[in-house]
C-alpha atoms as a PDB file:
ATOM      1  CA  UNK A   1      24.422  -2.287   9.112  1.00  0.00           C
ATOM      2  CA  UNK A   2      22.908  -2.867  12.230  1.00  0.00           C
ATOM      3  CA  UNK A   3      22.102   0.221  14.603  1.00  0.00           C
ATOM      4  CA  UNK A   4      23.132  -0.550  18.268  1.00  0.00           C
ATOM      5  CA  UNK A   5      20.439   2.442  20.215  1.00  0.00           C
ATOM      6  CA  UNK A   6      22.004   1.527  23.048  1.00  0.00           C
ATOM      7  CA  UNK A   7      25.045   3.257  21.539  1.00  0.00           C
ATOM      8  CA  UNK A   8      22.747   6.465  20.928  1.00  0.00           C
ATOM      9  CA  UNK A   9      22.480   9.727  23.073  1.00  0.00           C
ATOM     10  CA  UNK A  10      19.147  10.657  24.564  1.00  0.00           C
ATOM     11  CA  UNK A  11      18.221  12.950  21.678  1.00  0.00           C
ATOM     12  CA  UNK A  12      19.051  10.432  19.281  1.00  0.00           C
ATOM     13  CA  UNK A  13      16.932   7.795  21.288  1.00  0.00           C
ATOM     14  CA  UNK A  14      14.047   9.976  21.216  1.00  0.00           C
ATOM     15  CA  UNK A  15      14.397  10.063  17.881  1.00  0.00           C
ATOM     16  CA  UNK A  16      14.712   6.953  17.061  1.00  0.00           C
ATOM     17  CA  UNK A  17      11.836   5.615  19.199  1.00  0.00           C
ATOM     18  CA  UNK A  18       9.363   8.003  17.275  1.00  0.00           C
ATOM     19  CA  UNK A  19      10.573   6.021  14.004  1.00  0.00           C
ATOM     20  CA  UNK A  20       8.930   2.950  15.897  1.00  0.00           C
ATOM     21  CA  UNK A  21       6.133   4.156  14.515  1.00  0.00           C
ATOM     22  CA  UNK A  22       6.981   3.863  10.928  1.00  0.00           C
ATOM     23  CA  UNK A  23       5.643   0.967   8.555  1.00  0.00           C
ATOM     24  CA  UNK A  24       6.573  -0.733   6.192  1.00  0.00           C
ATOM     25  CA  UNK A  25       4.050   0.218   4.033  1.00  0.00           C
ATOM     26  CA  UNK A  26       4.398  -3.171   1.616  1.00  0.00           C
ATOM     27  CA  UNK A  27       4.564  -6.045   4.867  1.00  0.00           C
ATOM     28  CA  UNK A  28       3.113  -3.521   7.906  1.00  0.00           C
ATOM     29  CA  UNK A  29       5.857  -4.105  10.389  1.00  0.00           C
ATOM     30  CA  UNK A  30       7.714  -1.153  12.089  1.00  0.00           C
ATOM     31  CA  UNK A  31      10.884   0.010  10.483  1.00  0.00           C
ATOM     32  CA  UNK A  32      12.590  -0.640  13.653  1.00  0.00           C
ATOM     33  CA  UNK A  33      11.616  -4.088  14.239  1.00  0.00           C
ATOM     34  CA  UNK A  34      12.760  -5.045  11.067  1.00  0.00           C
ATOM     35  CA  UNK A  35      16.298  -3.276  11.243  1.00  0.00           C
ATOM     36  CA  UNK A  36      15.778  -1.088   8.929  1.00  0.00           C
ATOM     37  CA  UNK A  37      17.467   2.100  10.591  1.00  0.00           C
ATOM     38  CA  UNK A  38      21.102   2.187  10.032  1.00  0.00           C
ATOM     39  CA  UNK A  39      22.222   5.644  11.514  1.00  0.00           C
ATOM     40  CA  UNK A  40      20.338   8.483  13.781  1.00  0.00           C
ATOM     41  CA  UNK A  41      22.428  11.363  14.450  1.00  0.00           C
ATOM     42  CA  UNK A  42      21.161  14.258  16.296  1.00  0.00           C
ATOM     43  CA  UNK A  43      23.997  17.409  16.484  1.00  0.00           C
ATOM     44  CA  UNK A  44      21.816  20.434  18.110  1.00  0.00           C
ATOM     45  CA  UNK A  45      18.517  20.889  16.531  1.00  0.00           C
ATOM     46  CA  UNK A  46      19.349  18.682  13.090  1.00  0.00           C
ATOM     47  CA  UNK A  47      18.877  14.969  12.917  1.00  0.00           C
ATOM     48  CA  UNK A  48      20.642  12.736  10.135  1.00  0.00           C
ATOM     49  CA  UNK A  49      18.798   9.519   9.388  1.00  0.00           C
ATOM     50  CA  UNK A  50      19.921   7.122   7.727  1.00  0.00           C
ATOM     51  CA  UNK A  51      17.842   3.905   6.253  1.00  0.00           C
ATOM     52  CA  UNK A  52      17.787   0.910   3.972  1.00  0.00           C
ATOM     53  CA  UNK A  53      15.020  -1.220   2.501  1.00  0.00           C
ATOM     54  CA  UNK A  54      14.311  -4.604   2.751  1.00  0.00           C
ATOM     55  CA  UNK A  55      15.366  -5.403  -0.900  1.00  0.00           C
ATOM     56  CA  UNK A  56      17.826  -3.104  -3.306  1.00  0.00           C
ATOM     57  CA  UNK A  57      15.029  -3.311  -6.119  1.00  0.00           C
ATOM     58  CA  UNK A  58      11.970  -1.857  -4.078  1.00  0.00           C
ATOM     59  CA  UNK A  59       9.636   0.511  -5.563  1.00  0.00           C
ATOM     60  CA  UNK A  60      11.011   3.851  -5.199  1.00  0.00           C
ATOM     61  CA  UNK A  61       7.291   5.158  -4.211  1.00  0.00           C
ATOM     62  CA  UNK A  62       7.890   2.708  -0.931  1.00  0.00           C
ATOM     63  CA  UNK A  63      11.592   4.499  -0.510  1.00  0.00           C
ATOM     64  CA  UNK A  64       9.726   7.997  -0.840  1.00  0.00           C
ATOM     65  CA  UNK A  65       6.572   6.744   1.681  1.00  0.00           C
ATOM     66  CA  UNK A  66       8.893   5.388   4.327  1.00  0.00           C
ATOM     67  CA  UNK A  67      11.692   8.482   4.091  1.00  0.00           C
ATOM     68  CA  UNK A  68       8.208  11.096   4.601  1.00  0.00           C
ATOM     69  CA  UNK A  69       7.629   9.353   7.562  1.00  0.00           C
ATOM     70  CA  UNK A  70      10.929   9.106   8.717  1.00  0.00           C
ATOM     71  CA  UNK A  71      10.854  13.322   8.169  1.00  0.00           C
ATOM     72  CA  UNK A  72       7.520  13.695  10.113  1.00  0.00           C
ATOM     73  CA  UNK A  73       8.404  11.077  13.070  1.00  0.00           C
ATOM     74  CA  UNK A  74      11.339  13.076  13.669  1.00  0.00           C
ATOM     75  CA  UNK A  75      10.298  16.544  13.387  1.00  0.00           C
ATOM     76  CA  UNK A  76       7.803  15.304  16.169  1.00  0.00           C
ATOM     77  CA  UNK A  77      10.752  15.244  18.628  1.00  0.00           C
ATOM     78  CA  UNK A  78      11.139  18.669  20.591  1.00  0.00           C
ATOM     79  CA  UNK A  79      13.826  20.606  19.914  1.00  0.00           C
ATOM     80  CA  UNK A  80      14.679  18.756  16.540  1.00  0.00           C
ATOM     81  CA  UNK A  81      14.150  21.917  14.029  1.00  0.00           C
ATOM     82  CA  UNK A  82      15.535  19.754  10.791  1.00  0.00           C
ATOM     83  CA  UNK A  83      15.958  16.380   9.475  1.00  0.00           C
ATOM     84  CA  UNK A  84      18.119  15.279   6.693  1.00  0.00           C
ATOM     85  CA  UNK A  85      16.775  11.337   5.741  1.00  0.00           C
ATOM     86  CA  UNK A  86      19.274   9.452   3.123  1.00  0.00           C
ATOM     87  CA  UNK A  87      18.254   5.835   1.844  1.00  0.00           C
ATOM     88  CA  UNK A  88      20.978   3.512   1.311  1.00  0.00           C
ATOM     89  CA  UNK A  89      21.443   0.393  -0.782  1.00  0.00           C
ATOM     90  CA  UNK A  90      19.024   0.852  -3.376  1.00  0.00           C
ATOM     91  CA  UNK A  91      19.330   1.130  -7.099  1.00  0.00           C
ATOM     92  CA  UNK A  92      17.920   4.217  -7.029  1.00  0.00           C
ATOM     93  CA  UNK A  93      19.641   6.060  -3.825  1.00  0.00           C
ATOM     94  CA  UNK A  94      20.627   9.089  -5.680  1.00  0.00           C
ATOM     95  CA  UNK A  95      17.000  10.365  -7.186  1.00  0.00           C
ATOM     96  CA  UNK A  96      14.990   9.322  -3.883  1.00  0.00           C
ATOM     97  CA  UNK A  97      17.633  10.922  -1.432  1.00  0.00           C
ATOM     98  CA  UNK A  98      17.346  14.054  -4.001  1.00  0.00           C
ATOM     99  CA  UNK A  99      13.397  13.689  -3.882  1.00  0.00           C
ATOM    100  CA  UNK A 100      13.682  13.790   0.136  1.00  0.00           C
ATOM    101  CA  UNK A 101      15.695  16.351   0.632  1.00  0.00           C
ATOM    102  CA  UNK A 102      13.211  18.712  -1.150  1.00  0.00           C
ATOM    103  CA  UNK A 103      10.776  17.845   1.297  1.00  0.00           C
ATOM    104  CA  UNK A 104       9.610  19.364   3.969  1.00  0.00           C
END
């Protein structure tokens, strides 16, 4: 799925250009660059965040590294109070989005 941020509120832009900042932390590039966003939502002070990796069978530890700093790139953003990051497409979806949404 291919994000469109020219389809994105202001909030959601914001957002979403803090996750420039992101890396891949296996090939270095930005999370952006390499499409890996699928959904920002921002509805008051909560952001949604959706994301995929670049392969289904990726080390969960990369899932878990990238959705952190998904978190912490967004939390950066004033007025966004909470985040909620969900991976998508990977064999192991269920136990990392569980893992990040204990996280602060």
């Amino acid at each position: 799925m291919d994000l469109d941020p020219q389809k994105l509120t202001e909030k959601e832009k914001e957002v979403y250009e803090r996750l420039k900042e992101v890396r891949d932390p296996e090939f270095g590039f930005s999370i952006t660059e390499a499409g890996m966003i699928d959904e920002v939502k921002v509805e008051g002070k909560v952001a949604r965040i959706a994301y995929h990796l670049t392969a289904p069978f990726c080390p969960p530890i990369f899932a878990l590294h990238i959705g952190r700093q998904i978190k912490r790139m967004a939390k950066e953003v004033q007025g966004i109070e909470e985040v909620h990051v969900t991976v998508r497409n990977h064999f192991q979806s269920e136990e990392i989005n569980e893992a990040l949404s204990k996280m602060p």
